[in-house]
C-alpha atoms as a PDB file:
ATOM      1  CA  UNK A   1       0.000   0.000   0.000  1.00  0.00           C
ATOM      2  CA  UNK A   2       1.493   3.417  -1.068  1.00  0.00           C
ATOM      3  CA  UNK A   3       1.318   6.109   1.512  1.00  0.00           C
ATOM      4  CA  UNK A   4      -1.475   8.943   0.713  1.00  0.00           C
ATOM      5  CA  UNK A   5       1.181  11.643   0.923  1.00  0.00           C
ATOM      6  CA  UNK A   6       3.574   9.950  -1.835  1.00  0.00           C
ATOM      7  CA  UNK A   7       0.718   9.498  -4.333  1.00  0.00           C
ATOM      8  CA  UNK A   8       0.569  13.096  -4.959  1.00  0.00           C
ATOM      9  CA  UNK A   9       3.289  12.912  -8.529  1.00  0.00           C
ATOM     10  CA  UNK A  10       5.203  16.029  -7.348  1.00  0.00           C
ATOM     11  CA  UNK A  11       5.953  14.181  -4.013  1.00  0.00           C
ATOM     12  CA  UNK A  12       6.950  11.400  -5.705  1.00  0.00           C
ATOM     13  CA  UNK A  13       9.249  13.078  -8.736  1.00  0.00           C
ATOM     14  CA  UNK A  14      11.027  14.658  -5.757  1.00  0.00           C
ATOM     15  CA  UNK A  15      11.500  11.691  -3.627  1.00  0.00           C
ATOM     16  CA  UNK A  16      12.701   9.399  -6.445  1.00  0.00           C
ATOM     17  CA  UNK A  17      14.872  13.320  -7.612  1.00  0.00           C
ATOM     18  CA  UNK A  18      16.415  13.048  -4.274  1.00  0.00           C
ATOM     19  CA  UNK A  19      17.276   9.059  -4.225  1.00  0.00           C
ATOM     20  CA  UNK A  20      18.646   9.729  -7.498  1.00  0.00           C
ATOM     21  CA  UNK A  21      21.038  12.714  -6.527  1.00  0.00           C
ATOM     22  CA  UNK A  22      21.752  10.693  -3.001  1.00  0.00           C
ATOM     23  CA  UNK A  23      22.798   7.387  -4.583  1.00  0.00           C
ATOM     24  CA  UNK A  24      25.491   9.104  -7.150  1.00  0.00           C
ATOM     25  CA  UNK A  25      27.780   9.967  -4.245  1.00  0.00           C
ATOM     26  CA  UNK A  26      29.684   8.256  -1.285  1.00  0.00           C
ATOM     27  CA  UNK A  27      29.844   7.729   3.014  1.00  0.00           C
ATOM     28  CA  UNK A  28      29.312   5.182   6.068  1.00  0.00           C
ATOM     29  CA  UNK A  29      28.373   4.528   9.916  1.00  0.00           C
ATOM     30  CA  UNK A  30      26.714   6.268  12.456  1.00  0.00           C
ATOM     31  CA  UNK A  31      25.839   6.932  16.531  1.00  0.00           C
ATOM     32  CA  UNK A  32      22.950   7.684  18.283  1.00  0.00           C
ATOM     33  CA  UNK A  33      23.550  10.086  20.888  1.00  0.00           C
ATOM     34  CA  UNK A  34      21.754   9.468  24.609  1.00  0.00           C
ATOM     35  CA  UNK A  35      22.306   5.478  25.225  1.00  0.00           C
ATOM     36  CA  UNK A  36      22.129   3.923  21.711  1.00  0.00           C
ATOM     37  CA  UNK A  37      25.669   3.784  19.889  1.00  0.00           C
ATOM     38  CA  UNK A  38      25.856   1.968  16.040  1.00  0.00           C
ATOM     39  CA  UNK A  39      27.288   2.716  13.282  1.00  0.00           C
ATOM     40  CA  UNK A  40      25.752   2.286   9.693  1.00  0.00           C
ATOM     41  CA  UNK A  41      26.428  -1.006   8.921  1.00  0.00           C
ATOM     42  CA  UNK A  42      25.593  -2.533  12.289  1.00  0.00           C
ATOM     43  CA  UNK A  43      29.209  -2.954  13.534  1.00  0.00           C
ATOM     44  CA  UNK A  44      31.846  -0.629  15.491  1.00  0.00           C
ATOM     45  CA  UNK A  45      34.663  -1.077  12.255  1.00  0.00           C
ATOM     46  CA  UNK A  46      36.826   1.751  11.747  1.00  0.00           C
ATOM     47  CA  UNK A  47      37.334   0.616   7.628  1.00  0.00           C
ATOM     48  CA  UNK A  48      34.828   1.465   5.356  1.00  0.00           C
ATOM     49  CA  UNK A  49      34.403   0.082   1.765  1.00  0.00           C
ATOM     50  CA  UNK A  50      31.803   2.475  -0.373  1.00  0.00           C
ATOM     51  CA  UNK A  51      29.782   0.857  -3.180  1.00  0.00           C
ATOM     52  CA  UNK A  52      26.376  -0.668  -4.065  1.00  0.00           C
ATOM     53  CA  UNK A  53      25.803  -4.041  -2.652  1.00  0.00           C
ATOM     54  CA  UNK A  54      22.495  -6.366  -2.529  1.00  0.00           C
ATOM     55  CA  UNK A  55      21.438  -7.428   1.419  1.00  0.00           C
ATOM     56  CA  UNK A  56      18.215  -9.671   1.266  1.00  0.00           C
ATOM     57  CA  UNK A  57      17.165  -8.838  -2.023  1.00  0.00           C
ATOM     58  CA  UNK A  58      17.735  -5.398  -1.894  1.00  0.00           C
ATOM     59  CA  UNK A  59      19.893  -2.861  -3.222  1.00  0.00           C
ATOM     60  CA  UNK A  60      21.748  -0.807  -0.877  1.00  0.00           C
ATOM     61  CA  UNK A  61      24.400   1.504  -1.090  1.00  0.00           C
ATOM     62  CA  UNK A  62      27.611   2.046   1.490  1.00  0.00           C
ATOM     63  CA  UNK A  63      28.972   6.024   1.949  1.00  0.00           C
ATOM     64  CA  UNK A  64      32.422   6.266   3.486  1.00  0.00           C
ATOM     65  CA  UNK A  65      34.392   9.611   4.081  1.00  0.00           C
ATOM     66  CA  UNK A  66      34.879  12.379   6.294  1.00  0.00           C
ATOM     67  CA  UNK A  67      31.019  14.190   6.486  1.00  0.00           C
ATOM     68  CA  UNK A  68      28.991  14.054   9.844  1.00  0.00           C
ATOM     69  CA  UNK A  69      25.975  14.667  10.765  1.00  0.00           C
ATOM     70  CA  UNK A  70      23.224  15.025  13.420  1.00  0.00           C
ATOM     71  CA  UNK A  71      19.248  15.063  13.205  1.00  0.00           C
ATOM     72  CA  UNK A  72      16.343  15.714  16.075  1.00  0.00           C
ATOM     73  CA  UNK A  73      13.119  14.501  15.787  1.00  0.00           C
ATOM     74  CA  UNK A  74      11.084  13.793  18.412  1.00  0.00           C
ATOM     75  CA  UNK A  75      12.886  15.050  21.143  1.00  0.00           C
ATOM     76  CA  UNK A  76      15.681  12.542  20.444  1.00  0.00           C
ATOM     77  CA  UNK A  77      19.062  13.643  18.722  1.00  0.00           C
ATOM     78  CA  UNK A  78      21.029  11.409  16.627  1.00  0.00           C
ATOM     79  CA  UNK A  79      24.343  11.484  14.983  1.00  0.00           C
ATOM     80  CA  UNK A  80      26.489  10.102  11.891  1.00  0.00           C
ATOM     81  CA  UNK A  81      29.291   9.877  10.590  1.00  0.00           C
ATOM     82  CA  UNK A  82      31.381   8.755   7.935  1.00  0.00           C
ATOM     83  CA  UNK A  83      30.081  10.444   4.191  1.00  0.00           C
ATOM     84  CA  UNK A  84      31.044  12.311   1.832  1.00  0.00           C
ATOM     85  CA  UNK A  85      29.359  15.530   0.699  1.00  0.00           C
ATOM     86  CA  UNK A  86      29.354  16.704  -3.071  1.00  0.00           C
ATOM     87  CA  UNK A  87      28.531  19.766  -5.094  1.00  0.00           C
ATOM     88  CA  UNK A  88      27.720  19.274  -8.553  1.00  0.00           C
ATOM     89  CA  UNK A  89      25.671  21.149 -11.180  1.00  0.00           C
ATOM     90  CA  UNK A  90      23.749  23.679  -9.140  1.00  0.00           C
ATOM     91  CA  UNK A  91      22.941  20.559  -6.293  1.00  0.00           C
ATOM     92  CA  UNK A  92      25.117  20.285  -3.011  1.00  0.00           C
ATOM     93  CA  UNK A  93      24.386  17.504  -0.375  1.00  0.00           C
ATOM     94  CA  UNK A  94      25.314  15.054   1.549  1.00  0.00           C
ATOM     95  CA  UNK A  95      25.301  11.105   1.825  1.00  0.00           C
ATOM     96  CA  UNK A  96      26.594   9.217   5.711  1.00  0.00           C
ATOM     97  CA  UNK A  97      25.867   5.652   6.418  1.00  0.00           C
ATOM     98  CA  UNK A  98      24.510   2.955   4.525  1.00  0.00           C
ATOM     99  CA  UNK A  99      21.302   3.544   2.235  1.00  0.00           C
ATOM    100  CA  UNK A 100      18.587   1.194   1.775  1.00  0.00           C
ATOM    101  CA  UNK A 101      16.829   1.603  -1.823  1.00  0.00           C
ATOM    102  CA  UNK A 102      13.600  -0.013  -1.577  1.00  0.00           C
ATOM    103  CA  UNK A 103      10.795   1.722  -3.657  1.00  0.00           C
ATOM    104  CA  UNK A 104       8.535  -0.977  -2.510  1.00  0.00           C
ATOM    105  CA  UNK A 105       8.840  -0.134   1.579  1.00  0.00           C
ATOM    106  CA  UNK A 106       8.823  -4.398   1.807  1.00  0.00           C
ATOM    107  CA  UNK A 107       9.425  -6.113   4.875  1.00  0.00           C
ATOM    108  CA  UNK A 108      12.749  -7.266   3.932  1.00  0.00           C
ATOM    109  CA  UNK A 109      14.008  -3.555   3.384  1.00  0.00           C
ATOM    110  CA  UNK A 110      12.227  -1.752   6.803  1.00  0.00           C
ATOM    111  CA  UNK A 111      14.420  -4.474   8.261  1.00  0.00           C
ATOM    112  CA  UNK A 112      17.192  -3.561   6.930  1.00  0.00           C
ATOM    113  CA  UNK A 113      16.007  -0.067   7.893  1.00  0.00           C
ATOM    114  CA  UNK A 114      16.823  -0.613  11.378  1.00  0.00           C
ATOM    115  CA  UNK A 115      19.664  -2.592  10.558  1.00  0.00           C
ATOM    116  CA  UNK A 116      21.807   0.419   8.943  1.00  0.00           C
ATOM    117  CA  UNK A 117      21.462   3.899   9.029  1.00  0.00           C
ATOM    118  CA  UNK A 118      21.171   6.573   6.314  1.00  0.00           C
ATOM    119  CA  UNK A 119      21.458  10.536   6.614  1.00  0.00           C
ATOM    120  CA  UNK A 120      21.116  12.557   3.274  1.00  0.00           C
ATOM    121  CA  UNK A 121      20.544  16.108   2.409  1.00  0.00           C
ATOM    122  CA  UNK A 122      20.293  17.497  -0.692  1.00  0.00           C
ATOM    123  CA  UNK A 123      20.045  21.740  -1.879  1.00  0.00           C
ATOM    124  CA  UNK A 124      19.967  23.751  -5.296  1.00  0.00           C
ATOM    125  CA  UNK A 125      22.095  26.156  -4.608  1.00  0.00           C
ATOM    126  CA  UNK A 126      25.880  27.514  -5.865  1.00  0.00           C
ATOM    127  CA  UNK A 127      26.980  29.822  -2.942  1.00  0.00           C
ATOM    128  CA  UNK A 128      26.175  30.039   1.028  1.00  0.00           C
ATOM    129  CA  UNK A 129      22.827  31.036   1.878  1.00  0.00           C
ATOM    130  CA  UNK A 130      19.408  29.975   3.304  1.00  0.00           C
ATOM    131  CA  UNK A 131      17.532  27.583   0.469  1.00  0.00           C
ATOM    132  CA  UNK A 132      13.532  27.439   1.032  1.00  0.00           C
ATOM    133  CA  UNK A 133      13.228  24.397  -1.032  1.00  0.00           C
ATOM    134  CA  UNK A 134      14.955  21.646   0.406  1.00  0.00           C
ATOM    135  CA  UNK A 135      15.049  17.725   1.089  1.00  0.00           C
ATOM    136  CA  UNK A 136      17.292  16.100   4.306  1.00  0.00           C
ATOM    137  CA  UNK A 137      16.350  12.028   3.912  1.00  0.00           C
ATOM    138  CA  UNK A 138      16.904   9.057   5.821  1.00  0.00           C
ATOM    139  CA  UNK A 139      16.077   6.815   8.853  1.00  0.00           C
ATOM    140  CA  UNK A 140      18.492   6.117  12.168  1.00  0.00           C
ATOM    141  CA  UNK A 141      17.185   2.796  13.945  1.00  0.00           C
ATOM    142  CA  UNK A 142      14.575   2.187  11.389  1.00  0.00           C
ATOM    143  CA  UNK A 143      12.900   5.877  12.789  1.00  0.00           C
ATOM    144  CA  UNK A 144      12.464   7.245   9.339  1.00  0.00           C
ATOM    145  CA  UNK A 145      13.142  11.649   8.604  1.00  0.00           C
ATOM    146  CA  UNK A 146      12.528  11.898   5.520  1.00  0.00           C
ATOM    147  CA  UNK A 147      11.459  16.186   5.035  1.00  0.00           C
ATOM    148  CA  UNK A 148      10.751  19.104   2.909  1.00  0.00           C
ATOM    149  CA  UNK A 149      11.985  21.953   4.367  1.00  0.00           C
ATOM    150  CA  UNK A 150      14.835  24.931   4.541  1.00  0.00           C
ATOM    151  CA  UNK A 151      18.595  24.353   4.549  1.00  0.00           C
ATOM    152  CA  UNK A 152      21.014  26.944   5.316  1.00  0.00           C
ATOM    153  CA  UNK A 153      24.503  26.595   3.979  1.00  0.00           C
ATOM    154  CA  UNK A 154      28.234  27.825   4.928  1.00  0.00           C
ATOM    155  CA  UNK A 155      31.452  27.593   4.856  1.00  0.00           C
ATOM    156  CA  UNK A 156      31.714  27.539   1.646  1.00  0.00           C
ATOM    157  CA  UNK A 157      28.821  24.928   1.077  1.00  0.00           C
ATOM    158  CA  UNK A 158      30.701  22.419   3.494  1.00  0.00           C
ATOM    159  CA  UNK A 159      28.350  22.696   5.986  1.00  0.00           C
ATOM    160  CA  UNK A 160      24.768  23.245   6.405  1.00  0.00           C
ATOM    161  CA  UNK A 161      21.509  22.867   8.638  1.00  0.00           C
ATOM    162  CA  UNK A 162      18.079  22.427   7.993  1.00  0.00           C
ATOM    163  CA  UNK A 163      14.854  22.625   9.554  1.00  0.00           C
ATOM    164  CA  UNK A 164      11.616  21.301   8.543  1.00  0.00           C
ATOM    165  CA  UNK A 165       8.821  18.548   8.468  1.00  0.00           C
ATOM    166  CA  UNK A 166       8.389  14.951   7.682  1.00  0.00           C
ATOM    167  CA  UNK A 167       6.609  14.068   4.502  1.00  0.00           C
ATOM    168  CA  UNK A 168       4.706  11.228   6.265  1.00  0.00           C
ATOM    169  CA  UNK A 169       4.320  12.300  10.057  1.00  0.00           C
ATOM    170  CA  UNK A 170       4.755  16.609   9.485  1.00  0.00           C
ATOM    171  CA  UNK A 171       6.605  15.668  12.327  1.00  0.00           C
ATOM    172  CA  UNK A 172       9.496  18.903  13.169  1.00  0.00           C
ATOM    173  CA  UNK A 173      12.893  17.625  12.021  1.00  0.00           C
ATOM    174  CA  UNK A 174      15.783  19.569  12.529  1.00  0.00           C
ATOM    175  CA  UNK A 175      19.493  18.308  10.894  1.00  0.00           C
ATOM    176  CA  UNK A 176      23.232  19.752  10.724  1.00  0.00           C
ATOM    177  CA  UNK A 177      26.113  18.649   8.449  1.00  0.00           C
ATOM    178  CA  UNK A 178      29.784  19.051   8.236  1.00  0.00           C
ATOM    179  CA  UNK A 179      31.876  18.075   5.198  1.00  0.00           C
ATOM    180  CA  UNK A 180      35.210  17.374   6.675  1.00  0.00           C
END
């Protein structure tokens, strides 16, 4: 069953946009701040191998470098690491951790959902500033952020935060980023 909210087709064209512009970069791992440490692949490794590997069935994708970041929602702050950010034709982002692509939302990939973890952020834009239009994705323990919102970008666009709502929820998210 397709969620109400991703029927609409300009939802949709911006999700599959964003998985798109996510999935042609690179990163890995993660920690949850409070009492819950992991790292995007499940393990405490130090070595990270990028690339696009199939777990279960289903496609995912491993980011390794130097980007971190951290998202709220609900009250509870998380944070990744190991990404790599990228700025190419008029779109700047960020991918950390280990990204599940399953356009289906089966079983099989929720599972692997809150087996690794995935941060992504992604803004048209070719200098600092505050961007209206927006997208930070992903899910940390299977809790999934996935908003439309407004990014603001610095140091010259290696860092950024965002603030917005969920697509499914309109749940307040709020997000930061660092490239290196």
């Amino acid at each position: 069953m397709t969620p109400k909210s991703l029927r609409h087709p300009r939802i949709l064209v911006a999700c599959l946009a964003l998985t798109l512009a996510l999935a042609a970069c690179a990163a890995k791992g993660s920690t949850a701040n409070s009492t819950t440490t992991t790292n995007g692949g499940g393990t405490t490794s130090t070595s990270c191998t990028p690339g696009t590997t199939v777990v279960n069935g289903i496609n995912t994708i491993k980011f390794c470098g130097p980007a971190k970041g951290s998202v709220t929602i609900n009250g509870q702050t998380y944070t990744i690491s190991g990404g790599a950010c990228f700025n190419t034709q008029g779109q700047v982002g960020v991918n950390i951790g280990h990204e599940v692509l399953d356009g289906t939302n089966s079983d099989a990939g929720k599972a692997l959902k809150k087996q690794y973890d995935y941060f992504g952020a992604l803004t048209a834009a070719t200098k600092d500033g505050t961007y209206e239009q927006s997208t930070l994705a992903g899910y940390i323990h299977g809790v999934d952020f996935t908003a439309f919102g407004k990014t603001t970008l610095s140091n010259n666009l290696q860092a950024g935060s965002f603030t917005g709502t969920t697509i499914l929820t309109q749940t307040v998210v709020t997000g930061s980023f660092t490239c290196v």
